[in-house]
Protein backbone atom coordinates (compact mmCIF):
# COMPACT_ATOMS: atom_id res chain seq x y z
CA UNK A 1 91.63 123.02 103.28
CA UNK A 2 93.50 124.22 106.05
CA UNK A 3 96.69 126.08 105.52
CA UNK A 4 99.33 126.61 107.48
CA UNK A 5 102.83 128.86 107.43
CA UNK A 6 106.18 127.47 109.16
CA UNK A 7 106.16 129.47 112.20
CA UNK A 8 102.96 127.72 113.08
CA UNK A 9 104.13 124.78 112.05
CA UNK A 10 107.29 125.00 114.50
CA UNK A 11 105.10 126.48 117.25
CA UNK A 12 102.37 123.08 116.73
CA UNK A 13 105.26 120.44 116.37
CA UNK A 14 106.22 119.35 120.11
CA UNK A 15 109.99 117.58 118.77
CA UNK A 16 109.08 114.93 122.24
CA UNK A 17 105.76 114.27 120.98
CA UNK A 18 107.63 113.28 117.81
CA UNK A 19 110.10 111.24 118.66
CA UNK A 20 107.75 109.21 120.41
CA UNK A 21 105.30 108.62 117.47
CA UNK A 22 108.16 107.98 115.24
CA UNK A 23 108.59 104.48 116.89
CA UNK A 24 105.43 102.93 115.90
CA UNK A 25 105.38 104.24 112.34
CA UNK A 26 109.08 103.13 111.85
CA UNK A 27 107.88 99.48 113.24
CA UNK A 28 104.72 100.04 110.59
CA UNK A 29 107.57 101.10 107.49
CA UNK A 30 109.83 97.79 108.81
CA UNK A 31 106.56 95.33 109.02
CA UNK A 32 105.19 96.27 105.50
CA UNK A 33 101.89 97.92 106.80
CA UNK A 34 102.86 101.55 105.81
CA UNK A 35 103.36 102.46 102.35
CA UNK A 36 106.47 104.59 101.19
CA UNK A 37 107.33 104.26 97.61
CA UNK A 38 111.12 105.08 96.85
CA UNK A 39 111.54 108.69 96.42
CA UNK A 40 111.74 110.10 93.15
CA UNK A 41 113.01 113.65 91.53
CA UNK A 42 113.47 116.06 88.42
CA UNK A 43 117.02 117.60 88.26
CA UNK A 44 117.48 120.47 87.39
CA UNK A 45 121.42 120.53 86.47
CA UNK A 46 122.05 123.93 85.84
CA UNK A 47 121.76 124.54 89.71
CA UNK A 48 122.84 121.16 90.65
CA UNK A 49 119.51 121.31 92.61
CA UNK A 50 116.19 118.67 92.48
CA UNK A 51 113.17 118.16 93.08
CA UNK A 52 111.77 115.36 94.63
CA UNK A 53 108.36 113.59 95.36
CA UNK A 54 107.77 111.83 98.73
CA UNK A 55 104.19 110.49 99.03
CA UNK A 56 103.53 108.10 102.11
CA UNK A 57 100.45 106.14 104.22
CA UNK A 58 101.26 105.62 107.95
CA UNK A 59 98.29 103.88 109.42
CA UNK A 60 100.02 104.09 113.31
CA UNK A 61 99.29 107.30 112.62
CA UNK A 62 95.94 107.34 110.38
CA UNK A 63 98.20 109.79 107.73
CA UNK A 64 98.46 110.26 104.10
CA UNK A 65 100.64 112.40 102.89
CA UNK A 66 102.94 113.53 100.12
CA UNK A 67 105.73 115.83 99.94
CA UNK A 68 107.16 118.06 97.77
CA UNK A 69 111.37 118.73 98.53
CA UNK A 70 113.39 120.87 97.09
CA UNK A 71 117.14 120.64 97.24
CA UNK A 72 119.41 123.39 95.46
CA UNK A 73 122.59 123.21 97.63
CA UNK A 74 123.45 126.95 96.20
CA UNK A 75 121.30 128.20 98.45
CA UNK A 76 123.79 127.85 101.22
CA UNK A 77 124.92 131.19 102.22
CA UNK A 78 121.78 133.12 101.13
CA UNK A 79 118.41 134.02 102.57
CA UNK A 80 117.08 130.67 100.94
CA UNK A 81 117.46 127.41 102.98
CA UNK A 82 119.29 124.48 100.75
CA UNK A 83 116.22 122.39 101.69
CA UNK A 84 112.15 123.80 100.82
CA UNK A 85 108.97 121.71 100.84
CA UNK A 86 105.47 121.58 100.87
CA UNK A 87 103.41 118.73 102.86
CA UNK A 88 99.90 118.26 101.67
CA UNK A 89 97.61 115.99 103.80
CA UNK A 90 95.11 113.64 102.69
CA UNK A 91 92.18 112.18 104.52
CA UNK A 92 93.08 108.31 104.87
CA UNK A 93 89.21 107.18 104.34
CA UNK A 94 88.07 109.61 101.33
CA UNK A 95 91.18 110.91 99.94
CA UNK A 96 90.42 114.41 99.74
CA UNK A 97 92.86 116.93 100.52
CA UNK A 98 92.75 118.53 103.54
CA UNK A 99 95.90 120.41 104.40
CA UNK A 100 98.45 122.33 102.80
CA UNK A 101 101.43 122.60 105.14
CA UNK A 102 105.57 124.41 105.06
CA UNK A 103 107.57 120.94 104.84
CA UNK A 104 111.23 123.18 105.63
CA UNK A 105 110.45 123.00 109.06
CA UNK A 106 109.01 119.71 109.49
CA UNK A 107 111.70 118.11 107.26
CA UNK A 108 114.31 119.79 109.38
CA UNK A 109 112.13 118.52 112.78
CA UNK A 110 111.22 114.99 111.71
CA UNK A 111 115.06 114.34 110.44
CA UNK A 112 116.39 115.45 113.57
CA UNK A 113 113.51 113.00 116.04
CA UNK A 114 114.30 109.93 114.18
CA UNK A 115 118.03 110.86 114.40
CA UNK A 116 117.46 111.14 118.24
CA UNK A 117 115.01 107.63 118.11
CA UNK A 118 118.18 105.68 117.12
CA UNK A 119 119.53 107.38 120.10
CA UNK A 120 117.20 106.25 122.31
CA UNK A 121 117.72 103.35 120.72
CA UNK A 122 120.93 102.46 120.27
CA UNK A 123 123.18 104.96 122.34
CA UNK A 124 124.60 104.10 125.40
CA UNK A 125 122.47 105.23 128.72
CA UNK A 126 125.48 107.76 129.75
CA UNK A 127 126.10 109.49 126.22
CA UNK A 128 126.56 112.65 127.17
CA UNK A 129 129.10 114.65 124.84
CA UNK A 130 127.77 115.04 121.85
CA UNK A 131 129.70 116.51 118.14
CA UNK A 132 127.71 118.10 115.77
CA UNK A 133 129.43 118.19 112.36
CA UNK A 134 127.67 121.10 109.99
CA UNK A 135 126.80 124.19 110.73
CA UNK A 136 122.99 124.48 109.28
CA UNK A 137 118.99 123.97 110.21
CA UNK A 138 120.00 120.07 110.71
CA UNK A 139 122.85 120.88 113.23
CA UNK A 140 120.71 123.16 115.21
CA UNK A 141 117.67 120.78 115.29
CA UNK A 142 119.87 117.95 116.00
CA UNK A 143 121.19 119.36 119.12
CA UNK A 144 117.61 120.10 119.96
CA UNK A 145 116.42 116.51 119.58
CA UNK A 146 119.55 114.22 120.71
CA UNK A 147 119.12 116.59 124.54
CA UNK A 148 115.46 115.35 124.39
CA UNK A 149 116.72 111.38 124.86
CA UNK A 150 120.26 111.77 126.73
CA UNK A 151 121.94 113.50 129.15
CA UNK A 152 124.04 115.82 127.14
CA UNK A 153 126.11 117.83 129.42
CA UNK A 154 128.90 119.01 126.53
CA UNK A 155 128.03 119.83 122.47
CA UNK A 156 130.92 120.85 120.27
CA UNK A 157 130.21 122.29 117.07
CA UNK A 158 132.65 121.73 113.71
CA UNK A 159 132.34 123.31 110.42
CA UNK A 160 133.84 124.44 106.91
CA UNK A 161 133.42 127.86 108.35
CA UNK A 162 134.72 128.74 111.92
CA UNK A 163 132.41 132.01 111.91
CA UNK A 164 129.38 129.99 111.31
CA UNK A 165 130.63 126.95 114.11
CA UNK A 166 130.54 129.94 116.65
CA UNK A 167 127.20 131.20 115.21
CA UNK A 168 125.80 127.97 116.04
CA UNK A 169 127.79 127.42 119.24
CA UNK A 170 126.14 130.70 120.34
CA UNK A 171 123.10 130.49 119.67
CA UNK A 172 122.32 126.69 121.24
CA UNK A 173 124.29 128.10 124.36
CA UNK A 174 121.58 130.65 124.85
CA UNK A 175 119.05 128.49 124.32
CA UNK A 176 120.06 124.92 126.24
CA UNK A 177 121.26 124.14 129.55
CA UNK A 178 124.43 122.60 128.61
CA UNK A 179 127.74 123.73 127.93
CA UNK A 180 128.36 124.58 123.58
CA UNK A 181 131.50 125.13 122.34
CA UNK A 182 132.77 125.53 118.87
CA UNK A 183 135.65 123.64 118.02
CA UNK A 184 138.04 124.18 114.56
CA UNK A 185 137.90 120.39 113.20
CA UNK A 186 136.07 117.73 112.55
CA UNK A 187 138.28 115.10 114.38
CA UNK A 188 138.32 117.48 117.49
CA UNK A 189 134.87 117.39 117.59
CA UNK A 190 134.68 113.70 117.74
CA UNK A 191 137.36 112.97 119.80
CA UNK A 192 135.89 111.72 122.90
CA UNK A 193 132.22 111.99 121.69
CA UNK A 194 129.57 109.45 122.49
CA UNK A 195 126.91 110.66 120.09
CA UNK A 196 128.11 112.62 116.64
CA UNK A 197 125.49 113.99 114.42
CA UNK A 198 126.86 114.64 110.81
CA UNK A 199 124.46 117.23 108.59
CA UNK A 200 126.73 118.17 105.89
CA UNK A 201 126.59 118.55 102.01
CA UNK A 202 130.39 116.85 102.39
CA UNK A 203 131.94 115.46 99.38
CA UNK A 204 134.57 113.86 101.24
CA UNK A 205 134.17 111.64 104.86
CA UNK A 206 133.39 114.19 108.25
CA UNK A 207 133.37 111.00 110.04
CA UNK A 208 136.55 108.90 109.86
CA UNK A 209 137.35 105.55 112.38
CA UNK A 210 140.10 107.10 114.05
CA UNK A 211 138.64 109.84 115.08
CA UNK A 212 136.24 107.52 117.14
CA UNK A 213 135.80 106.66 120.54
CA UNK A 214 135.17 103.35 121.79
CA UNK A 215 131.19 103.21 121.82
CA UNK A 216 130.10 106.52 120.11
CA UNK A 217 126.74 106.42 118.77
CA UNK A 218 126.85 108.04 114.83
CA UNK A 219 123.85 109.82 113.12
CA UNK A 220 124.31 110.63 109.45
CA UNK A 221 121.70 112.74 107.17
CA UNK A 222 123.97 114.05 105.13
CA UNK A 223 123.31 114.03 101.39
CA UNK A 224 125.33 114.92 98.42
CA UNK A 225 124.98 113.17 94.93
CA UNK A 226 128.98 113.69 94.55
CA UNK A 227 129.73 112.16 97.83
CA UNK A 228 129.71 110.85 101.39
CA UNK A 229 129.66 111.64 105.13
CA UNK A 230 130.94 108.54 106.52
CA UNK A 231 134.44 106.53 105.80
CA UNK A 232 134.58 102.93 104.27
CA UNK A 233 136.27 101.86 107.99
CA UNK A 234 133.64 103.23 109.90
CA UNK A 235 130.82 101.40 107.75
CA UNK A 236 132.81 97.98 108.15
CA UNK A 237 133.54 98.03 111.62
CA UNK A 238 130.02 99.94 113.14
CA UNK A 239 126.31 98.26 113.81
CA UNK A 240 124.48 100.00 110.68
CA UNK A 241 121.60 100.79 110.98
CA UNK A 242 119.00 102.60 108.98
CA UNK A 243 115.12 103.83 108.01
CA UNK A 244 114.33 101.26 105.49
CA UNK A 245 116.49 98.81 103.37
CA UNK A 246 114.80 99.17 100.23
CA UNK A 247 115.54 102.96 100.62
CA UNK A 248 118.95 103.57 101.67
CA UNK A 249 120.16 100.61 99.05
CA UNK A 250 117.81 102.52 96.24
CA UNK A 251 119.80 104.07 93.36
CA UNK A 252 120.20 108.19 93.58
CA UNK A 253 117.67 109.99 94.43
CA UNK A 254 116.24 107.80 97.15
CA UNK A 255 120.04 106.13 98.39
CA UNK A 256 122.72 106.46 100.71
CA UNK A 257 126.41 106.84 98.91
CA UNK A 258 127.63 106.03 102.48
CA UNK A 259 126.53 102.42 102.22
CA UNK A 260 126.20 102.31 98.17
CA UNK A 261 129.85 102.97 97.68
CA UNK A 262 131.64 100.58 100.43
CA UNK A 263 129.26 97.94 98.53
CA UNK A 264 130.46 98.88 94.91
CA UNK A 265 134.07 98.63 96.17
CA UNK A 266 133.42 95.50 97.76
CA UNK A 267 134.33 96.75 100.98
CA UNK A 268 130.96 95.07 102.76
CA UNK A 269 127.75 93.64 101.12
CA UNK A 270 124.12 94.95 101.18
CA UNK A 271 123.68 92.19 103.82
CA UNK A 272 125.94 94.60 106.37
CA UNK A 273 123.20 97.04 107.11
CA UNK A 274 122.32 94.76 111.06
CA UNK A 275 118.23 96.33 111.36
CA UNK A 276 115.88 99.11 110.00
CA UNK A 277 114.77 101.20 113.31
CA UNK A 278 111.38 99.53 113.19
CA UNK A 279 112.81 96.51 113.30
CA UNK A 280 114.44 97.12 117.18
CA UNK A 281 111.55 99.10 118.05
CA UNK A 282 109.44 95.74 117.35
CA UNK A 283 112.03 93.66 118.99
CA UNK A 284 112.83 91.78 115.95
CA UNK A 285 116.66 92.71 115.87
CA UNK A 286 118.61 93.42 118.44
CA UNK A 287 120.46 96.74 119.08
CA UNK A 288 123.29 97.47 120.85
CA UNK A 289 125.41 94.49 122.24
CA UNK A 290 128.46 96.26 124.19
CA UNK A 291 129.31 99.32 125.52
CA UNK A 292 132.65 99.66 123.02
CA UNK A 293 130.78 98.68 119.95
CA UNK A 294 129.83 101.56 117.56
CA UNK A 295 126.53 102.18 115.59
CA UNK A 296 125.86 104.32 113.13
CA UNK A 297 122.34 105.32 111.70
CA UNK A 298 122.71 106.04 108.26
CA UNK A 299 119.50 108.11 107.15
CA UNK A 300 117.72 108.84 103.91
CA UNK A 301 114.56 110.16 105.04
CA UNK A 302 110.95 108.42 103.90
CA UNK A 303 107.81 109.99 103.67
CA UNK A 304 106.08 108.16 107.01
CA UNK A 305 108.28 110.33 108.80
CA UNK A 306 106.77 113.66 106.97
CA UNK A 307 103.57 111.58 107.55
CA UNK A 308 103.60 111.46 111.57
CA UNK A 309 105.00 114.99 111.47
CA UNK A 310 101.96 116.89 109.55
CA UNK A 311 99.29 114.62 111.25
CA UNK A 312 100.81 115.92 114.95
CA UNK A 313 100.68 119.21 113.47
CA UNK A 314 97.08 119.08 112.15
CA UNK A 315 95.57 117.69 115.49
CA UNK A 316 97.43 120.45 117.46
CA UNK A 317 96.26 122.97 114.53
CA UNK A 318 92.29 121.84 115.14
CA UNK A 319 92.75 121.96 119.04
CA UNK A 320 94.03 125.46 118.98
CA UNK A 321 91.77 126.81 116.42
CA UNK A 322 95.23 127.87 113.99
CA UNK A 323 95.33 128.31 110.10
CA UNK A 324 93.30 129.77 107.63
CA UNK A 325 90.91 127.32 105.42
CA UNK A 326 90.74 127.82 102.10
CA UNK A 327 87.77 126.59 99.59
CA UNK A 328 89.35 125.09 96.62
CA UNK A 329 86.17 123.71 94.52
C-alpha cells in the first residue's frame, strides 16, 4: 500500500489539474453513474466535534475511495486544524486497498476547485474583485483556486479577528500577483465584489442581500450544525446552485442549514435549488442568464470530489516514484 504524508500530497495535487477533472465527475454524481452515499458521522458532544464517513466510486475517474473527516471546531486557534482526514484508495476492479493518503489537504484543495468550477461556471467573464469571508485553510485555498478561472485583480479579506484578516491578507499578497487587502467587515468586503467566497464556522449570516452587488457570483462551504452562512433574502432572490440535491437537502450531517432552514420557514421550497454543477457541465440546465442576476453555490462536499483528488494524487505519486509502500498481509 502506498502511503503518503500531506506535504506530498500538496506538492502532487496540481489545484488546475483539479478543477478540470472535477467537471466530468460532477456530470457522473448529477447523471447517477457515480456512487456517493449521504455522509454519515459519530458525535462526539463533549467537543462539539464529529466524525464522519465519506466513501465514494467515480468511474470518470476510475476511483474508489472513502474518507475519514474529522471536525472538532475547538481546534480553531491551536496547532490542530478544525478539519483532519484520512483518504484510503481502493482499486475499482479488485477492491483491494491500495493507498493510504492525508485527506486535510485534499479536503481543503478539492473544496476550494469545485468552489472555483461554479466559477467557471457560473461567474461572469470579468469577475475580478473577489471577498473572502474567514480567515482559515478554506480562505487561503479559495483565493488560490477562484485566480485559477478569473481575472482577479483585487481580494479583500474579512474576519472575526482583524489580526488574523491581515495574516491572511499578507501572506496571499506575497504569494499572488494581485493586489490583497484586509478589510474590518463583512459587508465591506462584499461591497462591490463579483465573486465572494464564505469559509466560516458562522452561526449567524456573513452573506446578507444588501451587501450585494448586482451580479456577484457567491461560494458557500461553510458548515456549522448551530447555523448558517447565507441570509433567507439571498437564498430567495439568487440562482442556487449546488453538488448534489440529495446531499445538500439530507438531514445533519450530510445538509446545508443555508437551504434547510429558508425551506422549514417556508421562505422557498426544495424545488428552489435551479441545477447540481453536473447538471450545467452536461448542458442539462442552464447557468447564468444575465449579467445582474446572482448565483450562489451552496456546498456540502461529497466523496467523488475526495475521489478525483486522491486518484490525481496517486498517478502523480507512481510517475515520480513518491511514498513509502507498506505490506499489510
Amino acid at each position: 500500500m502506498l502511503v503518503l504524508g500531506r506535504s506530498q500530497v500538496e506538492d502532487l495535487l496540481d489545484v488546475g489539474r483539479l478543477i478540470d477533472a472535477l467537471g466530468p465527475a460532477m456530470a457522473d454524481l448529477s447523471a447517477g453513474r457515480a456512487s456517493v452515499p449521504n455522509r454519515i458521522a459519530a458525535l462526539v458532544p463533549e467537543r462539539e466535534g464529529f466524525l464522519a464517513v465519506m466513501p465514494g466510486y467515480a468511474p470518470s475517474a476510475g476511483a474508489l475511495v472513502t474518507k475519514l473527516v474529522s471536525l472538532f471546531p475547538r481546534n480553531a486557534g491551536t496547532l490542530l486544524p478544525t478539519h483532519q482526514a484520512l483518504i484510503v484508495v481502493f482499486d475499482p476492479d479488485s477492491g483491494e486497498p491500495m493507498a493510504l493518503l492525508d485527506g486535510t489537504a485534499i479536503t481543503a484543495m478539492r473544496t476550494a476547485a469545485c468552489s472555483a468550477l461554479s466559477a467557471r461556471l457560473l461567474a461572469r467573464e470579468d469577475a475580478a474583485v473577489l471577498a473572502i469571508l474567514g480567515t482559515g485553510v478554506q480562505a487561503r485555498s479559495h483565493a488560490r483556486a477562484m485566480c485559477r478561472v478569473r481575472p482577479i485583480r483585487q481580494i479583500r479579506v474579512a474576519g472575526r479577528d482583524p489580526a488574523k484578516a491581515g495574516a491572511v491578507a499578507n501572506e496571499l499578497s506575497s504569494e499572488l500577483k494581485t493586489d490583497v487587502r484586509a478589510v474590518s467587515t463583512y459587508a465591506e468586503a462584499l461591497d462591490g465584489a463579483d465573486l465572494a467566497s464564505a469559509a466560516t464556522h458562522a452561526l449567524e449570516p456573513v452573506v446578507r442581500r444588501a451587501w450585494l452587488a448586482p451580479g456577484v457570483h457567491v461560494t458557500s462551504v461553510g458548515f456549522n450544525p448551530a447555523g448558517r452562512e447565507i441570509d433567507d433574502a439571498t437564498v430567495a432572490e439568487a440562482l442556487v446552485c449546488v453538488e448534489s440535491r440529495q446531499a445538500a437537502l439530507a438531514a445533519f450531517p450530510a445538509g446545508a442549514n443555508d437551504l434547510l432552514m429558508p425551506i422549514r420557514d417556508g421562505v422557498i421550497t426544495a424545488g428552489h435549488v435551479h441545477a447540481e454543477l453536473g447538471e450545467i457541465v452536461a448542458g442539462k440546465r442552464p447557468g447564468r442568464t444575465s449579467p445582474d442576476q446572482i448565483t450562489l453555490y451552496k456546498s456540502v462536499g461529497v466523496a467523488v470530489q475526495d475521489a478525483v483528488a486522491a486518484a490525481l494524487v496517486v498517478a502523480a505519486a507512481r510517475e515520480q516514484s513518491i511514498g513509502e509502500h507498506v505490506t499489510l498481509h
